[in-house]
C-alpha atoms as a PDB file:
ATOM      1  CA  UNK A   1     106.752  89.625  60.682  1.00  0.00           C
ATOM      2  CA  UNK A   2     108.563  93.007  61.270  1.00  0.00           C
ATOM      3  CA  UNK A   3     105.073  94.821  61.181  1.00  0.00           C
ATOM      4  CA  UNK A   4     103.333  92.428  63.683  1.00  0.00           C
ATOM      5  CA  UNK A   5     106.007  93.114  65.976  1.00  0.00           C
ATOM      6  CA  UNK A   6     105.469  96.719  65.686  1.00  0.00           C
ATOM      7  CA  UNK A   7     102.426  96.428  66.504  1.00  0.00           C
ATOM      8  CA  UNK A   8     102.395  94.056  68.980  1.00  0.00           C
ATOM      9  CA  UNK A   9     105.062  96.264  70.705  1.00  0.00           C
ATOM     10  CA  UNK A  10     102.164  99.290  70.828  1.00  0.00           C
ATOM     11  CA  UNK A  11     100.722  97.159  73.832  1.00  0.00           C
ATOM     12  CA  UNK A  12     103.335  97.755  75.910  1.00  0.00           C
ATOM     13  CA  UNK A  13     103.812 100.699  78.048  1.00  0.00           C
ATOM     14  CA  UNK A  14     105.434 101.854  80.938  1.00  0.00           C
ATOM     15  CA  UNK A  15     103.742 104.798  81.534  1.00  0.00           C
ATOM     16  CA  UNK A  16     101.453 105.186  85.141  1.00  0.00           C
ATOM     17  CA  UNK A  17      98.123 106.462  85.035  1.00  0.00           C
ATOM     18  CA  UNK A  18      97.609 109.941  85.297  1.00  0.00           C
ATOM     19  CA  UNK A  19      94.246 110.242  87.664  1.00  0.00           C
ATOM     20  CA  UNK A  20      94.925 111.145  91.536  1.00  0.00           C
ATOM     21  CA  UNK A  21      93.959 109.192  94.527  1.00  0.00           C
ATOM     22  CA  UNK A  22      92.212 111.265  96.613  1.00  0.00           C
ATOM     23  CA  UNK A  23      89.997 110.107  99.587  1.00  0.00           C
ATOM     24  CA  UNK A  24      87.896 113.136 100.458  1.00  0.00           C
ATOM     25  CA  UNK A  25      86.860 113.977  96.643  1.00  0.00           C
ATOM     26  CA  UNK A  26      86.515 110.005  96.779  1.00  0.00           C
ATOM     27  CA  UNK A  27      84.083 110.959  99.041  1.00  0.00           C
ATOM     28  CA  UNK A  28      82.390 113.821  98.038  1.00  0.00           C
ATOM     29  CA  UNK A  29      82.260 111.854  94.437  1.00  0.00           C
ATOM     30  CA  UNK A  30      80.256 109.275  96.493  1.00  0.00           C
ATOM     31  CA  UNK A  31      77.919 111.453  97.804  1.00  0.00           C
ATOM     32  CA  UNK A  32      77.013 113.254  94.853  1.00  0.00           C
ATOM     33  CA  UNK A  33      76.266 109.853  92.829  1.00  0.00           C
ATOM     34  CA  UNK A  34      74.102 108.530  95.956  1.00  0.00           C
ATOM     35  CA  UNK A  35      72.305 112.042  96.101  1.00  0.00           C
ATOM     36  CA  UNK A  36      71.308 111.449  91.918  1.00  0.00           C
ATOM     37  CA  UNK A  37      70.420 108.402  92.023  1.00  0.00           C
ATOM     38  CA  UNK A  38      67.971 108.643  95.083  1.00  0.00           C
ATOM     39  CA  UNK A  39      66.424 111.903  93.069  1.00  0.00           C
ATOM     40  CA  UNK A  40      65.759 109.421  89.944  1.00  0.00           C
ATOM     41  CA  UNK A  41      64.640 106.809  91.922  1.00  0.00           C
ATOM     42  CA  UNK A  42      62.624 109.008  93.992  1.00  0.00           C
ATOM     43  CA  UNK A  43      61.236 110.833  91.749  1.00  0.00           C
ATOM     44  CA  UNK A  44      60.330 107.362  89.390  1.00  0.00           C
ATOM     45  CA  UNK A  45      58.323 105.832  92.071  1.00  0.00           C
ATOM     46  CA  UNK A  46      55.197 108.595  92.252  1.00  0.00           C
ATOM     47  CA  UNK A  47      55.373 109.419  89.013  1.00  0.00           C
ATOM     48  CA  UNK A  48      55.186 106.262  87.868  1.00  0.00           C
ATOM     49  CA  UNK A  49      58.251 107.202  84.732  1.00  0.00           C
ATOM     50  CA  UNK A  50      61.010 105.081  84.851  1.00  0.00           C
ATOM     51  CA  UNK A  51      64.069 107.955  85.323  1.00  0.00           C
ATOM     52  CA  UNK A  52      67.093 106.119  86.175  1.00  0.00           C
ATOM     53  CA  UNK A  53      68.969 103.364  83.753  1.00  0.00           C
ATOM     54  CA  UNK A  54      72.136 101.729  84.166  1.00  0.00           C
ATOM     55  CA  UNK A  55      73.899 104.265  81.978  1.00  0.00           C
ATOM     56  CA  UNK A  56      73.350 106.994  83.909  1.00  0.00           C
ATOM     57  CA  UNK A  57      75.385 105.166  86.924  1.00  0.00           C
ATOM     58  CA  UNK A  58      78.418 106.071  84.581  1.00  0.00           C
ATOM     59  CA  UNK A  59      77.231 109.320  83.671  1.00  0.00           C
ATOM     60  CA  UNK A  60      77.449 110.107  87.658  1.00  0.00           C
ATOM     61  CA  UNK A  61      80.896 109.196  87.826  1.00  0.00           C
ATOM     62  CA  UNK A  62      81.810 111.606  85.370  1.00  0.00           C
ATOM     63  CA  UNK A  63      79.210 114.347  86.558  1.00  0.00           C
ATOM     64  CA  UNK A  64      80.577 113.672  90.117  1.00  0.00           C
ATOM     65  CA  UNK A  65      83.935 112.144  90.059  1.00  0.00           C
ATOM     66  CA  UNK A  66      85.703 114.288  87.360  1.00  0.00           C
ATOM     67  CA  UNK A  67      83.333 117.240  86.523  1.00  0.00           C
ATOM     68  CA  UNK A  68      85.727 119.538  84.993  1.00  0.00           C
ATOM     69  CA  UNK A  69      86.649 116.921  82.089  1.00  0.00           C
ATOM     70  CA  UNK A  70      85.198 117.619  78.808  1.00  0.00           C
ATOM     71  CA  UNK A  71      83.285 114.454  78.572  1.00  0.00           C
ATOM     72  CA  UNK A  72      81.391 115.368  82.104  1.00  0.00           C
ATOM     73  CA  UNK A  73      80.145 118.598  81.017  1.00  0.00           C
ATOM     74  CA  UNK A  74      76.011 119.362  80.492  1.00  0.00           C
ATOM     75  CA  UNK A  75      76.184 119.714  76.664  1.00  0.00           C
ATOM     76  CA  UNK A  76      77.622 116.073  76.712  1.00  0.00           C
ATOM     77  CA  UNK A  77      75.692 114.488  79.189  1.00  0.00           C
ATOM     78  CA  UNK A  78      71.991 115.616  77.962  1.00  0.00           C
ATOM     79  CA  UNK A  79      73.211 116.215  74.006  1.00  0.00           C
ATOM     80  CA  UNK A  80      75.195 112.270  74.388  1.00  0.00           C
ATOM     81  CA  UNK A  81      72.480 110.543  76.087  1.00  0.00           C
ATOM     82  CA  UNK A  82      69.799 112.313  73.493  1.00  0.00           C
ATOM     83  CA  UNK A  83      71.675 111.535  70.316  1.00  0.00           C
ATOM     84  CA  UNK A  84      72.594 108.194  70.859  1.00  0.00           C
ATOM     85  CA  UNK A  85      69.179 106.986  71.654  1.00  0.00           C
ATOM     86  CA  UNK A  86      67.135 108.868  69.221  1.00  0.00           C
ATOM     87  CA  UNK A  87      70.178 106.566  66.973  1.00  0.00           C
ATOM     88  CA  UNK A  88      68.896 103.388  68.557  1.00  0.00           C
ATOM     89  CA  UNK A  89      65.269 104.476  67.649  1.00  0.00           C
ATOM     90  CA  UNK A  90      65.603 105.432  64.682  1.00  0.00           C
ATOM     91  CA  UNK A  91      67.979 102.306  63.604  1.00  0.00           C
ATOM     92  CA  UNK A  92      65.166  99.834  65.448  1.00  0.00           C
ATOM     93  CA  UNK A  93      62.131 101.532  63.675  1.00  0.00           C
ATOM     94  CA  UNK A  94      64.046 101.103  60.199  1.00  0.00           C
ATOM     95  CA  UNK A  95      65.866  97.918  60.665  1.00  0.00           C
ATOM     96  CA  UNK A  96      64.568  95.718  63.588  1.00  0.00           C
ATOM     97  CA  UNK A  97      66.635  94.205  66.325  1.00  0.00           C
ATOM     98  CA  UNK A  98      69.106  92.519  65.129  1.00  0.00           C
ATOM     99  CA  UNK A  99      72.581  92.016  65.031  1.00  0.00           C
ATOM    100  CA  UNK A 100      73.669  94.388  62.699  1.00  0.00           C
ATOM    101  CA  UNK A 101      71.187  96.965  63.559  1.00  0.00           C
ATOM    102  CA  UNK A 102      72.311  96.979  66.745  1.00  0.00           C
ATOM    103  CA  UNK A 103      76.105  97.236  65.468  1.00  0.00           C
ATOM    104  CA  UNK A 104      74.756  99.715  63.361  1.00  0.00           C
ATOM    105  CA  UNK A 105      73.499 101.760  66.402  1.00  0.00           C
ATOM    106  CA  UNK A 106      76.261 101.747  68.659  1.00  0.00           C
ATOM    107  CA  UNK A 107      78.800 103.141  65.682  1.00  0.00           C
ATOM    108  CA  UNK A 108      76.512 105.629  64.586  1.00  0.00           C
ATOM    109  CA  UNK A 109      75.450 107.006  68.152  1.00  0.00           C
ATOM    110  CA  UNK A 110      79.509 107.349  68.279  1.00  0.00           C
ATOM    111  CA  UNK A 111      80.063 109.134  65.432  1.00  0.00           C
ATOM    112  CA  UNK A 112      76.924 111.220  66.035  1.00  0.00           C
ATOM    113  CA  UNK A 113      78.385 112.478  69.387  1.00  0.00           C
ATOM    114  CA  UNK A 114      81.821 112.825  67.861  1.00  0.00           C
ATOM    115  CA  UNK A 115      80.668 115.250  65.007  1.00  0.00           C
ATOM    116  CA  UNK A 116      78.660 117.178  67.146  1.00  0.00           C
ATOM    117  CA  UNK A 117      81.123 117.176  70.381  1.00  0.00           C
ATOM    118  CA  UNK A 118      78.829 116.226  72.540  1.00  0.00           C
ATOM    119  CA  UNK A 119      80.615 112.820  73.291  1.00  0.00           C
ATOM    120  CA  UNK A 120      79.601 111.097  76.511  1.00  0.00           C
ATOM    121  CA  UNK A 121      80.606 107.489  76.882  1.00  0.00           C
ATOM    122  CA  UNK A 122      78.428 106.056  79.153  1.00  0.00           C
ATOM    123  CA  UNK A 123      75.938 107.398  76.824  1.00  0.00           C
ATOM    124  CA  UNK A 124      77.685 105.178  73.722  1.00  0.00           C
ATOM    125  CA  UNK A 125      75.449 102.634  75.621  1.00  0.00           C
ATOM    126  CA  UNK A 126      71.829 103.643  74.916  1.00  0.00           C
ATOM    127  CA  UNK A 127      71.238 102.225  72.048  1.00  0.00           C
ATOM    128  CA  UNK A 128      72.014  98.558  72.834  1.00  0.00           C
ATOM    129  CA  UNK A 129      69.095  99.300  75.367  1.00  0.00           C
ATOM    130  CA  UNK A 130      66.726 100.809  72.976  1.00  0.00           C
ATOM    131  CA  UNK A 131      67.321  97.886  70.462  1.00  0.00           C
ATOM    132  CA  UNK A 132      67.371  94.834  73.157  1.00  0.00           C
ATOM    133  CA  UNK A 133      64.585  95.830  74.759  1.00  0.00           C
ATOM    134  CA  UNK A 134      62.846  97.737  71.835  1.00  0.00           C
ATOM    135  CA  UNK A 135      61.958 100.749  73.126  1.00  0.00           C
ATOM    136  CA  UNK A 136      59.746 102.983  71.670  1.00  0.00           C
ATOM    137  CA  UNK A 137      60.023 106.608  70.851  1.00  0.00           C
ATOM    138  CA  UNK A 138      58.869 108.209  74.346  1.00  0.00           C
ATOM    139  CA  UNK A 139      62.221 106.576  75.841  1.00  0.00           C
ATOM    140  CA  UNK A 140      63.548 109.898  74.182  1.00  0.00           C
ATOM    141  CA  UNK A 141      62.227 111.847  76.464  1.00  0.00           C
ATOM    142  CA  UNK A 142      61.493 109.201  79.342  1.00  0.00           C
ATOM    143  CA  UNK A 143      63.454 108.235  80.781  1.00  0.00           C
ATOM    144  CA  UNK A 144      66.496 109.722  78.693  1.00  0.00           C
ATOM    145  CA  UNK A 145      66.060 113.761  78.294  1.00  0.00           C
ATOM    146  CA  UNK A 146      64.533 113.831  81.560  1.00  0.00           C
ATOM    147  CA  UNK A 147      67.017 111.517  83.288  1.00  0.00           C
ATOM    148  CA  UNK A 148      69.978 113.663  81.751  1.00  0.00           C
ATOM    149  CA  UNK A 149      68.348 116.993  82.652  1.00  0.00           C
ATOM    150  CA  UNK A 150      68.152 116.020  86.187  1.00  0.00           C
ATOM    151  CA  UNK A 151      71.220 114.685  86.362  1.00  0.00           C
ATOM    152  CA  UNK A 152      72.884 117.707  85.379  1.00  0.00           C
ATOM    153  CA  UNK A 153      70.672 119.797  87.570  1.00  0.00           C
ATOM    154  CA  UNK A 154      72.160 117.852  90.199  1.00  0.00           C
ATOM    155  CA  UNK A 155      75.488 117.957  89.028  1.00  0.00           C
ATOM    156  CA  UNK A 156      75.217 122.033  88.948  1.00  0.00           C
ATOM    157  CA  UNK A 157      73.906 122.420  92.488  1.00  0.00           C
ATOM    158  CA  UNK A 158      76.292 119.883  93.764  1.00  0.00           C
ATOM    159  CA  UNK A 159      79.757 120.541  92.363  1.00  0.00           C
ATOM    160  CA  UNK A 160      79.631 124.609  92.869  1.00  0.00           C
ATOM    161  CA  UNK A 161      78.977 123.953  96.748  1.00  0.00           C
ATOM    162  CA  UNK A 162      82.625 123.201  96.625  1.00  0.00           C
ATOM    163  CA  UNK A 163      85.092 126.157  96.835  1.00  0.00           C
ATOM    164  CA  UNK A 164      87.353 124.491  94.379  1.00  0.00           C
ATOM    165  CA  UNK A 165      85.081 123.398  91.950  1.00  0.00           C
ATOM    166  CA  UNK A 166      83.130 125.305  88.993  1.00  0.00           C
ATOM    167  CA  UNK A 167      80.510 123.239  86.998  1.00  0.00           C
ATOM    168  CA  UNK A 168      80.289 123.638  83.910  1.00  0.00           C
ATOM    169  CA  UNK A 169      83.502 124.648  82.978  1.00  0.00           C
ATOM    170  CA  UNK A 170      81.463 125.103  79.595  1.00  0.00           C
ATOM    171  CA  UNK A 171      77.557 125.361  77.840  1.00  0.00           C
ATOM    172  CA  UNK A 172      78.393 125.450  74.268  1.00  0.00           C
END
């Protein structure tokens, strides 16, 4: 009983979130997701290669919203994104669809990105896409590599228009 209340008393906290309000980088945040997702979608309709998926919504908020943070950098965002799909495809071509494969996916698309710090979590996301929808290997590089490259290319022209702002804060 003593141990369950321990731990039941970790849930509690009166500690306040850390992250600022802050209307004009609310803003500017805006803008620079709008501005990458027309590109993908732009840039998807002619070439007939499907360049934006619902994970890279997230990826934007990082890229745009806080692009100094670790997680938001471009090693992350292309090297997260990469990883954790080629995970997906490579659990789906070995062990189907199911359940457990895609269990199997999501963990080891984390631990991938952990041991290689290139975590991204909106990234942690690919491979429930790969499996449910059963992707095959070009999703690698269509619409994920290219989707993350452009993304970041974005991200870099973007961010350093603003005085206060350096993207990336690191490469490697």
């Amino acid at each position: 009983m003593k141990y369950i209340k321990r731990y039941l008393g970790k849930f509690a906290s009166s500690a306040r979130s850390p992250l600022k309000q802050n209307f004009v980088h609310a803003l500017w945040a805006f803008l620079g997701g709008s501005i990458t997702a027309f590109v993908l979608a732009s840039f998807s309709s002619p070439t007939g290669l499907p360049l934006l998926m619902a994970p890279f919504g997230a990826s934007c908020v990082l890229a745009f919203g806080i692009p100094d943070a670790p997680l938001s950098q471009p090693r992350n965002i292309i090297g997260g994104h990469f990883l954790t799909t080629l995970c997906g495809l490579m659990v789906l071509h070995l062990a189907g669809s199911g359940v457990w494969a895609l269990s199997l996916g999501v963990g080891l698309g984390i631990a991938a990105m952990l041991l290689t710090k290139t975590t991204h979590p909106p990234a942690g996301a690919n491979p429930i896409i790969v499996i449910t929808s059963a992707s095959t290997w070009s999703f690698l590089v269509t619409p994920v590599l290219t989707g993350s490259i452009m993304i970041v290319c974005v991200a870099l022209l973007y961010n350093n228009l603003f005085k206060n702002r350096k993207y990336p804060t690191f490469w490697i």
